[in-house]
N, C-alpha and C. Protein backbone atom coordinates (compact mmCIF):
# COMPACT_ATOMS: atom_id res chain seq x y z
N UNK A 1 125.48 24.48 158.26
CA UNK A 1 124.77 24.64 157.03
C UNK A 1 123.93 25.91 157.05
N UNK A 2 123.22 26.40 158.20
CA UNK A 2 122.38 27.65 158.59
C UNK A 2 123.29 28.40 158.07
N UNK A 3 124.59 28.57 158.54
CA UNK A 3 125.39 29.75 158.38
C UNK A 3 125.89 29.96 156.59
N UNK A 4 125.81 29.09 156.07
CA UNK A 4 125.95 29.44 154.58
C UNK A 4 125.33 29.96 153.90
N UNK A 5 123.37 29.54 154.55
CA UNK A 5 122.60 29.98 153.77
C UNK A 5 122.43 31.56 154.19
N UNK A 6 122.61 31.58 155.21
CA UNK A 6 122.59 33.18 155.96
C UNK A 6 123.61 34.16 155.32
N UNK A 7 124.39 33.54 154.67
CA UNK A 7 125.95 34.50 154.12
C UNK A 7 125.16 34.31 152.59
N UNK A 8 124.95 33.69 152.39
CA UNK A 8 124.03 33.28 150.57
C UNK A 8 123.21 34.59 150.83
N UNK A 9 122.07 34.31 151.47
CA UNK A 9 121.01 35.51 151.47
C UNK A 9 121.58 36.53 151.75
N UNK A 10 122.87 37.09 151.98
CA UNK A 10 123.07 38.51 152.69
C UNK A 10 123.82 38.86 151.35
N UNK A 11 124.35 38.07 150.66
CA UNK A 11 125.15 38.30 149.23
C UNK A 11 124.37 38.87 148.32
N UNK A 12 122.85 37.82 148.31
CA UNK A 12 121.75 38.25 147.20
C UNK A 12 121.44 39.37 147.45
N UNK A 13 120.85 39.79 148.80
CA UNK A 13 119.92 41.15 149.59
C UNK A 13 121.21 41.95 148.82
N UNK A 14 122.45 41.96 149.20
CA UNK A 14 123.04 42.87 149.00
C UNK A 14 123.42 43.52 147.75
N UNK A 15 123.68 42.49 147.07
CA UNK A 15 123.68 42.42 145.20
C UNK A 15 122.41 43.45 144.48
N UNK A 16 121.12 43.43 145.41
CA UNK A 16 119.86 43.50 145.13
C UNK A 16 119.92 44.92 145.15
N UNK A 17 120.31 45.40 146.39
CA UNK A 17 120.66 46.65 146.82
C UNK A 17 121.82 47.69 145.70
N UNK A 18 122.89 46.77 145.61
CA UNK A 18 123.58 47.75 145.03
C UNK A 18 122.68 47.88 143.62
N UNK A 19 122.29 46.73 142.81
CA UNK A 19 121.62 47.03 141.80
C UNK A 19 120.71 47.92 141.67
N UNK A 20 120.10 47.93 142.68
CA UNK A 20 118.87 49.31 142.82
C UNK A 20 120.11 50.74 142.52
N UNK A 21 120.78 51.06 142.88
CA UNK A 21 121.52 52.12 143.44
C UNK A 21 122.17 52.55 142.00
N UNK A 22 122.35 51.39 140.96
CA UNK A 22 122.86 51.76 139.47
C UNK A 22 122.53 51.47 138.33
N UNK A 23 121.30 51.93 138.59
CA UNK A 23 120.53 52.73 137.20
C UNK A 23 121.21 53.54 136.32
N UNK A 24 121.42 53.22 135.24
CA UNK A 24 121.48 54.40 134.32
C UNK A 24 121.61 55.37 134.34
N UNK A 25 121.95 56.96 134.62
CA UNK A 25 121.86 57.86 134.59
C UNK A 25 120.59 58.51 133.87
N UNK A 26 119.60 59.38 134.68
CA UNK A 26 118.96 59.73 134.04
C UNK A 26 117.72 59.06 133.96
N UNK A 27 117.41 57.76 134.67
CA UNK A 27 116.26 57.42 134.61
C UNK A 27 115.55 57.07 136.07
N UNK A 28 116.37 57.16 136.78
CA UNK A 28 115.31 57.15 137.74
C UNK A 28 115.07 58.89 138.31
N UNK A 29 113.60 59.37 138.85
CA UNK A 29 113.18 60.03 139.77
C UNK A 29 114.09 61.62 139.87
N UNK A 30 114.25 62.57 139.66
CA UNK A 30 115.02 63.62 139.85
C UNK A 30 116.74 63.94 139.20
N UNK A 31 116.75 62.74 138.75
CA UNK A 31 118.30 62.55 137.86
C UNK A 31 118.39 63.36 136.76
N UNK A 32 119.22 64.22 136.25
CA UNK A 32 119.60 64.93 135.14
C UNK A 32 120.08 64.21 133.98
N UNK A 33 119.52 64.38 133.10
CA UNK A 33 119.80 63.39 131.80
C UNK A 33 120.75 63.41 131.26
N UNK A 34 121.74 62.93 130.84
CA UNK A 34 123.18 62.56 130.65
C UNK A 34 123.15 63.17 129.13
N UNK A 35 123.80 64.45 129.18
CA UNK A 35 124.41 64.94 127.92
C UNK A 35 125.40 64.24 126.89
N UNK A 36 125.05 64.23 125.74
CA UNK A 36 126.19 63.60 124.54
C UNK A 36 127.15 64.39 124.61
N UNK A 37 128.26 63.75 124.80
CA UNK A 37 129.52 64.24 124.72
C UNK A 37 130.09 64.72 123.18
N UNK A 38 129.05 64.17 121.95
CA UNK A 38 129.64 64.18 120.84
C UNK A 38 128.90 65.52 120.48
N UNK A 39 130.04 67.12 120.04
CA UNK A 39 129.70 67.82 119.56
C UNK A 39 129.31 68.16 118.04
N UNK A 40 129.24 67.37 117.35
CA UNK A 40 129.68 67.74 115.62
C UNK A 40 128.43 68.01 115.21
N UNK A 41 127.07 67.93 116.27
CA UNK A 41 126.06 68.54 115.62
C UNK A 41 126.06 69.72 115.87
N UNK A 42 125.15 70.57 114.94
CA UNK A 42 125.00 72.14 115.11
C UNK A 42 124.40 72.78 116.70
N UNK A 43 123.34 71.51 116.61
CA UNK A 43 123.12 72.22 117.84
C UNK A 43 123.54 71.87 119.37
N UNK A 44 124.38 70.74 119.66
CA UNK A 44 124.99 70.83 120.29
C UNK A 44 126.30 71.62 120.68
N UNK A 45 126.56 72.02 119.69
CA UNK A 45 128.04 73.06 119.77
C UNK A 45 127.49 74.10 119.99
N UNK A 46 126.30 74.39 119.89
CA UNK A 46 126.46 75.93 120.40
C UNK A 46 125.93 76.20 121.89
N UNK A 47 125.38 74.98 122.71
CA UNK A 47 125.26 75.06 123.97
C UNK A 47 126.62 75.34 124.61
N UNK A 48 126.69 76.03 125.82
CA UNK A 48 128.10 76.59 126.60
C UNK A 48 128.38 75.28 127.29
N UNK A 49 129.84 75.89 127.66
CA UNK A 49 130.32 74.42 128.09
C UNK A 49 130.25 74.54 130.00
N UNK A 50 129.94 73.23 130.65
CA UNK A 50 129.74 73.56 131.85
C UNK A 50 130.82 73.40 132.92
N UNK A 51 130.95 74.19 134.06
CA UNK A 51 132.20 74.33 134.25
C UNK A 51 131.70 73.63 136.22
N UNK A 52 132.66 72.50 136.83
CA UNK A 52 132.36 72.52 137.64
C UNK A 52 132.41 73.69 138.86
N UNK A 53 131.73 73.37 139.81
CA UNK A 53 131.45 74.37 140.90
C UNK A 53 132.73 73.92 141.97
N UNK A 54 133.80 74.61 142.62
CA UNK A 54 134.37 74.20 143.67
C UNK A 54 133.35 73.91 144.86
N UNK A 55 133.60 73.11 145.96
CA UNK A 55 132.56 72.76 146.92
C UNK A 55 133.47 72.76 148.12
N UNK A 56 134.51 72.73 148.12
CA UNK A 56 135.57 72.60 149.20
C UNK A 56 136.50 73.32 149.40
N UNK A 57 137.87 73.19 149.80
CA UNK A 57 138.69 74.14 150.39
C UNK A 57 139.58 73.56 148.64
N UNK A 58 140.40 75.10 149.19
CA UNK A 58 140.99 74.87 147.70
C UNK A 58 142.56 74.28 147.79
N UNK A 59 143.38 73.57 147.15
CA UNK A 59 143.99 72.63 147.14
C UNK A 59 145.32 73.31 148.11
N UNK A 60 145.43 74.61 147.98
CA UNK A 60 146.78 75.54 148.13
C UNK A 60 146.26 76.29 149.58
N UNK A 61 145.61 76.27 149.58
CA UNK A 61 144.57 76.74 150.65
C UNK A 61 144.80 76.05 151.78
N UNK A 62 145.28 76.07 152.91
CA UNK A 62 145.31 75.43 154.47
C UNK A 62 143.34 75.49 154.99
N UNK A 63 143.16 74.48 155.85
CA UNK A 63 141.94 74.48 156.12
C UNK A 63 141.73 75.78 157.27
N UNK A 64 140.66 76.23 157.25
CA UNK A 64 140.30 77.54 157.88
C UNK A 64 141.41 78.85 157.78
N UNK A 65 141.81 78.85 156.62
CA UNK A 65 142.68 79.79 156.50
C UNK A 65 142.07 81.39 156.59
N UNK A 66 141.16 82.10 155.96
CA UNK A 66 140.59 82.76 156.34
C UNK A 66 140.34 82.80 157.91
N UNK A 67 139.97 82.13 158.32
CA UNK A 67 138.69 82.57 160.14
C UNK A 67 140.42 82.61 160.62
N UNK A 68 141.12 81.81 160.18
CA UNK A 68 142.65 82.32 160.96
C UNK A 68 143.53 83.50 160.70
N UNK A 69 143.26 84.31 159.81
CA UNK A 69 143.50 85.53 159.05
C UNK A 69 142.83 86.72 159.21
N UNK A 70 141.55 86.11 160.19
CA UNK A 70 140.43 87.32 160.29
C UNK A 70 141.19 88.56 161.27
N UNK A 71 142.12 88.34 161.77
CA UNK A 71 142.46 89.63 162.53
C UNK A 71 143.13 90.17 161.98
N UNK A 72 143.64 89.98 160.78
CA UNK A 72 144.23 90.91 159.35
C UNK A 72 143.41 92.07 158.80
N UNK A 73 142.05 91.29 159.00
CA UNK A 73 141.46 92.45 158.32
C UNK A 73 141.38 93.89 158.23
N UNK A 74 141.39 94.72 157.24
CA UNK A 74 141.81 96.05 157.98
C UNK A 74 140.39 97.07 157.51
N UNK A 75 140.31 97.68 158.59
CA UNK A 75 138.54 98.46 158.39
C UNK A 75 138.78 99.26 156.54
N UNK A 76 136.84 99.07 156.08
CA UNK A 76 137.02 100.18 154.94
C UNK A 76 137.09 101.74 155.07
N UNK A 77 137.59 102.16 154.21
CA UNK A 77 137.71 103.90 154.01
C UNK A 77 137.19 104.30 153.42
N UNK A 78 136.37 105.10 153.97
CA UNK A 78 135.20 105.98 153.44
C UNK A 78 135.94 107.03 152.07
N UNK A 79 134.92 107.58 151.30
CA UNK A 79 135.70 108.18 150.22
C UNK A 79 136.31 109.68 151.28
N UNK A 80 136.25 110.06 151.70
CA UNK A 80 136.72 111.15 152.58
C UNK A 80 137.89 110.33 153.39
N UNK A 81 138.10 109.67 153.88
CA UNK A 81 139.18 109.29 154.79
C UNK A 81 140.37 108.51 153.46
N UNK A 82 139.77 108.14 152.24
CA UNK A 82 140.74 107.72 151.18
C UNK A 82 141.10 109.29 150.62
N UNK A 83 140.07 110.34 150.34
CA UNK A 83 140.69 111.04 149.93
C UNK A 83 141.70 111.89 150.93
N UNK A 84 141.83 111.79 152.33
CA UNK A 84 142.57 112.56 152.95
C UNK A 84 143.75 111.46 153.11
N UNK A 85 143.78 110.58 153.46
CA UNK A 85 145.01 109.52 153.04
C UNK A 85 145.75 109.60 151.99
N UNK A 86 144.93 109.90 150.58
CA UNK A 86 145.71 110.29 149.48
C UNK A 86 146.56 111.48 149.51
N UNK A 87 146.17 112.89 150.52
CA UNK A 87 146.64 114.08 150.39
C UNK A 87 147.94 113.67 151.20
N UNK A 88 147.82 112.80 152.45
CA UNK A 88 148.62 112.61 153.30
C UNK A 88 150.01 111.95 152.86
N UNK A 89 149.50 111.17 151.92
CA UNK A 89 150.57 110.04 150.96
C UNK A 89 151.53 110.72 150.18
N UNK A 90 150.71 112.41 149.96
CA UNK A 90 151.75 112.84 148.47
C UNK A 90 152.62 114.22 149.64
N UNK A 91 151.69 114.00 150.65
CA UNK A 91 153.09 114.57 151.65
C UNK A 91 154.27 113.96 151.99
N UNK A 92 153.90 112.80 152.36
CA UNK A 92 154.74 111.82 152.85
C UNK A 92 156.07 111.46 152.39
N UNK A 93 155.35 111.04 150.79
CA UNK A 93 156.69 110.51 149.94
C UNK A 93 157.60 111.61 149.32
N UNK A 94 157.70 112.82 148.85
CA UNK A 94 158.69 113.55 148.77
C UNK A 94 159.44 113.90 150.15
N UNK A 95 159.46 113.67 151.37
CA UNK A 95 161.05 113.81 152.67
C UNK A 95 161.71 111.76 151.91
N UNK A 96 160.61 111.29 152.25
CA UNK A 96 161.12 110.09 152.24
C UNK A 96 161.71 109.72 151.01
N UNK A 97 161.77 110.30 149.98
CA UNK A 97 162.19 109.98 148.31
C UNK A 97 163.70 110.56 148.79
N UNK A 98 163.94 112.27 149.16
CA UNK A 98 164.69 112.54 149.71
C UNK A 98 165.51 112.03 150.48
N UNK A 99 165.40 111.06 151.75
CA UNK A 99 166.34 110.45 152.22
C UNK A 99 166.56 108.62 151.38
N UNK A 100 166.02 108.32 151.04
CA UNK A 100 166.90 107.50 150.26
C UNK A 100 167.57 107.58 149.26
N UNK A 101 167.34 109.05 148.00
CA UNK A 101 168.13 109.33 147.76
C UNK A 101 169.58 110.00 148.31
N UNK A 102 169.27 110.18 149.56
CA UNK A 102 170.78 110.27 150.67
C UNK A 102 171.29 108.92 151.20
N UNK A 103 170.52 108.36 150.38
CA UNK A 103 170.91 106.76 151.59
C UNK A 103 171.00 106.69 152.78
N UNK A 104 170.25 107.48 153.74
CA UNK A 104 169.87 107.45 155.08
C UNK A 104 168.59 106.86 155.17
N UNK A 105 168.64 105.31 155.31
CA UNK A 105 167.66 104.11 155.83
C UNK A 105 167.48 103.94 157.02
N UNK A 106 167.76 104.70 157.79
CA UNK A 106 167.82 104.48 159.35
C UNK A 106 166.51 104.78 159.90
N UNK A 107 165.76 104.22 160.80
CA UNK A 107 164.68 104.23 161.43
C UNK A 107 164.12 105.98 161.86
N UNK A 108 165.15 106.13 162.48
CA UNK A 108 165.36 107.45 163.24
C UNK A 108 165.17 108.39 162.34
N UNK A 109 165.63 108.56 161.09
CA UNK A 109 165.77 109.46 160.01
C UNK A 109 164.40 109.44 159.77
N UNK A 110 163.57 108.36 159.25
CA UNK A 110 162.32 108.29 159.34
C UNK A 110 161.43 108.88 160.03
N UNK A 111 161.62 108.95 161.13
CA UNK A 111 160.69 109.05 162.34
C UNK A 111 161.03 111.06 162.28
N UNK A 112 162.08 111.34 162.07
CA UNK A 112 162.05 112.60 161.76
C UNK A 112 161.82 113.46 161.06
N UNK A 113 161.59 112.46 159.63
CA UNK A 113 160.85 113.03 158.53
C UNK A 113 159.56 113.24 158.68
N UNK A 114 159.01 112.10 159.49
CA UNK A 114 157.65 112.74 159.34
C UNK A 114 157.52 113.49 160.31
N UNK A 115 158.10 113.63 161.05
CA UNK A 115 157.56 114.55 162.70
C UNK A 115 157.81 116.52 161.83
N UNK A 116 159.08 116.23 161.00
CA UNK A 116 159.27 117.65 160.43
C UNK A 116 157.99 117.67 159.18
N UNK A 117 157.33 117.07 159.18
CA UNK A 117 155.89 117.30 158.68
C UNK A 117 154.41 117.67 159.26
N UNK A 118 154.77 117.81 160.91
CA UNK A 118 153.80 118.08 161.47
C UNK A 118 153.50 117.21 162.23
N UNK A 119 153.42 115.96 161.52
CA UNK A 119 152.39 114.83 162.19
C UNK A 119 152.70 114.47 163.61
N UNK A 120 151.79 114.18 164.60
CA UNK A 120 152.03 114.37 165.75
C UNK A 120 152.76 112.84 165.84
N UNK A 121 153.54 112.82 167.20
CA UNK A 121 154.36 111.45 168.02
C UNK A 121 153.49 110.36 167.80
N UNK A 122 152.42 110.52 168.24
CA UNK A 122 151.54 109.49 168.95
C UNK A 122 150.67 108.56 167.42
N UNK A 123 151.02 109.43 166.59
CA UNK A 123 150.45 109.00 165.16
C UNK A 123 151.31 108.07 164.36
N UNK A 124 152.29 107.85 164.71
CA UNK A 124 153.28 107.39 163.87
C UNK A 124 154.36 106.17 164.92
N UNK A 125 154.32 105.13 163.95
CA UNK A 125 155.17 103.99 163.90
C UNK A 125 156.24 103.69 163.02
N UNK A 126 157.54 103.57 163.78
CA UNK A 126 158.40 103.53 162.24
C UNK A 126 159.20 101.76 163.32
N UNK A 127 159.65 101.10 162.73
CA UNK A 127 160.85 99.93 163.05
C UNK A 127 161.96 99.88 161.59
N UNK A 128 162.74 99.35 162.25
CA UNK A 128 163.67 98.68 161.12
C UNK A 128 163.13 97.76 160.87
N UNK A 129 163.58 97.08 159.44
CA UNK A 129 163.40 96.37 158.46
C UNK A 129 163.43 95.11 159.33
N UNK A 130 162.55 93.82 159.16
CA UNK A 130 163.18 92.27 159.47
C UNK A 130 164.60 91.60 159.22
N UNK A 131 164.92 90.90 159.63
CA UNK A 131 165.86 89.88 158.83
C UNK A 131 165.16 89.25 158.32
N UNK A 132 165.69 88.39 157.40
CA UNK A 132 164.69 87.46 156.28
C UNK A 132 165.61 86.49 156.85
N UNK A 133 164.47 85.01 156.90
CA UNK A 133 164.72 84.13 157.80
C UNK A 133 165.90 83.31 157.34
N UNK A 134 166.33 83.04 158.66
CA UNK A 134 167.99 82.51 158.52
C UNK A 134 168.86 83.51 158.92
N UNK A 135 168.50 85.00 158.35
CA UNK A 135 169.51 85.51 159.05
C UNK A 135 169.67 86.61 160.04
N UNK A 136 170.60 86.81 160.53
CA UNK A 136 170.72 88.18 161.93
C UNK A 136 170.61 89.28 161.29
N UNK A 137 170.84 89.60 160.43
CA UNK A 137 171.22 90.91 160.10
C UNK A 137 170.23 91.50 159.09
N UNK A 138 168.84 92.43 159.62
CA UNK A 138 168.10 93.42 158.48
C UNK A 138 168.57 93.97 157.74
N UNK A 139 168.00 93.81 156.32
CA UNK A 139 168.73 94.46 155.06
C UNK A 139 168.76 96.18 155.91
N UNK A 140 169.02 96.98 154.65
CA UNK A 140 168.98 98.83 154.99
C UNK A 140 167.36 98.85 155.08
N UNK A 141 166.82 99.56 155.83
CA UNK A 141 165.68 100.51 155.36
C UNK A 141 164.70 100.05 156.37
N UNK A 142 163.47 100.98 156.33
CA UNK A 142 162.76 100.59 157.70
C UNK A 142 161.32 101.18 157.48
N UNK A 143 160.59 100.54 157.98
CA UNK A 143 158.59 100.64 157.85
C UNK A 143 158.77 101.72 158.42
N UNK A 144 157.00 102.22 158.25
CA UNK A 144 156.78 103.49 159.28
C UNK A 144 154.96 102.95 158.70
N UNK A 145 154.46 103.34 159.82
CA UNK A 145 152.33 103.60 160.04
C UNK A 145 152.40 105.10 159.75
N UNK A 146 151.50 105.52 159.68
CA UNK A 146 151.54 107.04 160.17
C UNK A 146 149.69 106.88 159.99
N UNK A 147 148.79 106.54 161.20
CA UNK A 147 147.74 106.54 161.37
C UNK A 147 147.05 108.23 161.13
N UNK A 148 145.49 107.75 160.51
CA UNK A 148 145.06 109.10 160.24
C UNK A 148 143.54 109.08 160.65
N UNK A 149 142.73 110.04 160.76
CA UNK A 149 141.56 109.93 161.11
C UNK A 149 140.84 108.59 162.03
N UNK A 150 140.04 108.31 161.63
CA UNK A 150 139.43 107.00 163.19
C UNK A 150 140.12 105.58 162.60
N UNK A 151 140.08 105.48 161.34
CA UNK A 151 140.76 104.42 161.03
C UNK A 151 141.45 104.06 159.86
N UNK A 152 142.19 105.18 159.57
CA UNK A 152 143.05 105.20 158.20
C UNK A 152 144.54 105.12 158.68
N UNK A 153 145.36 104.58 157.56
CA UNK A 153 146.93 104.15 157.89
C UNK A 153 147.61 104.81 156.43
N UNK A 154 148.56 105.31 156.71
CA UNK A 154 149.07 105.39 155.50
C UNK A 154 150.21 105.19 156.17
N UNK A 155 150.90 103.65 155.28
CA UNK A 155 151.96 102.74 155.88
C UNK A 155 153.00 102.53 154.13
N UNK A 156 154.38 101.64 154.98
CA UNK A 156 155.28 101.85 153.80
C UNK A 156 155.96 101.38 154.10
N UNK A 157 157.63 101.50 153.23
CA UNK A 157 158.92 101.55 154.03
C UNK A 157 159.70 102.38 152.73
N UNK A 158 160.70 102.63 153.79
CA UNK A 158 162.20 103.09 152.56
C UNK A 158 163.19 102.26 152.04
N UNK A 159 163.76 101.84 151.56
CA UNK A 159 164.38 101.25 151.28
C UNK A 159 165.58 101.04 150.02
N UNK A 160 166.99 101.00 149.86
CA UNK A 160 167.68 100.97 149.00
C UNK A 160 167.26 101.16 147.49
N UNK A 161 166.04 100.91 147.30
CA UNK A 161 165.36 100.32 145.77
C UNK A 161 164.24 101.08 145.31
N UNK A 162 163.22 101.53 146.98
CA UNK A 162 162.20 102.05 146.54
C UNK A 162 161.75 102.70 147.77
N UNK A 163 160.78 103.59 147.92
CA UNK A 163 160.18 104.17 148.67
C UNK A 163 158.65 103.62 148.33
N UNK A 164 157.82 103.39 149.04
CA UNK A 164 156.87 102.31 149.36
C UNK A 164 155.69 103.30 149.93
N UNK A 165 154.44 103.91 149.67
CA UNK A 165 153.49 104.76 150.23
C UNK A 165 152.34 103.80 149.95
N UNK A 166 151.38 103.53 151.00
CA UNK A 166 150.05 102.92 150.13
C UNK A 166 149.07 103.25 151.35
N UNK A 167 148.56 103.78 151.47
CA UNK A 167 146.63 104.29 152.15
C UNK A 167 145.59 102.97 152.16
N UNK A 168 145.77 102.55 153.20
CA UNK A 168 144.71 101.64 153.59
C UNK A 168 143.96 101.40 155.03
N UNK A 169 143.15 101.07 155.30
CA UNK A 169 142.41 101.13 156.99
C UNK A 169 143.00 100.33 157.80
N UNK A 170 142.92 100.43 159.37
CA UNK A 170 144.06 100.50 160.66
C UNK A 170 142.98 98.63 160.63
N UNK A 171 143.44 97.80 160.83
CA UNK A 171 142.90 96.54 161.56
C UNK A 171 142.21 96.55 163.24
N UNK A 172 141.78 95.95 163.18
CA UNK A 172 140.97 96.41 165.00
C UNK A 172 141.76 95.41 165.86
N UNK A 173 143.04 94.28 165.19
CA UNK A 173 143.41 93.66 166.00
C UNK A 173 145.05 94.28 166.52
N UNK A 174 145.65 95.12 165.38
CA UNK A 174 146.35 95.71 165.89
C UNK A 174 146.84 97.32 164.91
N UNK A 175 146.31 97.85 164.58
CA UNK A 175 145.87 99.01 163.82
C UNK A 175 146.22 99.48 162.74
N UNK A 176 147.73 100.01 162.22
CA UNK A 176 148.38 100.18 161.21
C UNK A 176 149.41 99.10 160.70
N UNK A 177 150.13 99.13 161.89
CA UNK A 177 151.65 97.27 161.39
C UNK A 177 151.42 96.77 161.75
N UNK A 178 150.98 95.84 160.59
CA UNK A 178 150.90 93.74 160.72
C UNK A 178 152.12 93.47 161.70
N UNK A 179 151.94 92.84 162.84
CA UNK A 179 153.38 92.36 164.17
C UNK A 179 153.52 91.45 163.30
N UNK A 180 154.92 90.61 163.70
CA UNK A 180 155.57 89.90 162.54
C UNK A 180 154.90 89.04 163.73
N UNK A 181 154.59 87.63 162.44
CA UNK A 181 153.49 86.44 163.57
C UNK A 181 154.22 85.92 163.19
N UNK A 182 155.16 84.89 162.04
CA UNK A 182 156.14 84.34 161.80
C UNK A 182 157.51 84.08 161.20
């Protein structure tokens, strides 16, 4: 019989409790007063409408995707190292416009275009193209870095379709080409 009344009183206490906990909106202690949903007065329609705040990771978003991306980052460019990247870019792409209009996509062809531009060995990265997954065989055409000042890249590729130039800063995890991670 103890034990019923002990499960009785823990039902009430508890009943007691949640009741405390659902108040009304708006009336107890620090609560924000519950807006009318009905606009058709004047002056409710002209208050803005409120938009929630995200608080979490976003749905498309993998968790810690960023802090796992952080070695992507690639340093900023000062307006002097963008503007000499830019001069470098409009060198660049007329050999390389040139050989794909020859349809010579070959790595090597690359690597000679820019060297017959001056730019030293040690500045420049060229590979062939990936396979795209599933298969053995890289389409035509092939990347190239061509690093500039302390931390500028002016990176690309050639390719059947397009010739590709874009000026952006070297990463500190591996400098001008993203390594293929997957």
């Amino acid at each position: 019989m103890r034990a019923g009344k002990v499960t009785w009183l823990a039902a009430v206490v508890a009943l007691a409790v949640l009741a405390s906990g659902c108040a009304a909106p708006g009336t107890r202690d620090g609560d924000v007063p519950a807006t009318p949903t009905d606009t058709s007065s004047p002056a409710l329609s002209s208050s803005p409408p409120v938009l929630a705040e995200s608080t979490g990771r976003q749905p498309d978003a993998p968790a810690n995707h960023a802090d796992n991306n952080g070695w992507k980052r690639r340093h900023e460019l000062s307006a002097a190292d963008e503007r000499a990247g830019r001069e470098l870019a409009a060198r660049i792409r007329p050999p390389l416009e040139a050989l794909r209009a020859a349809g010579d996509f070959a790595p090597a062809s690359t690597q000679g275009a820019l060297l017959d531009l001056g730019i030293q060995a040690d500045a420049i990265t060229v590979a062939a193209m990936r396979p795209p997954i599933g298969q053995e065989t890289p389409p035509p055409g092939a990347v190239y870095a061509v690093r500039f000042g302390n931390v500028g890249c002016v990176i690309g590729d050639v390719r059947p379709d397009r010739v590709m130039v874009e000026v952006t800063g070297a990463a500190a995890e591996f400098g001008c080409l993203e390594p293929f991670s997957h």
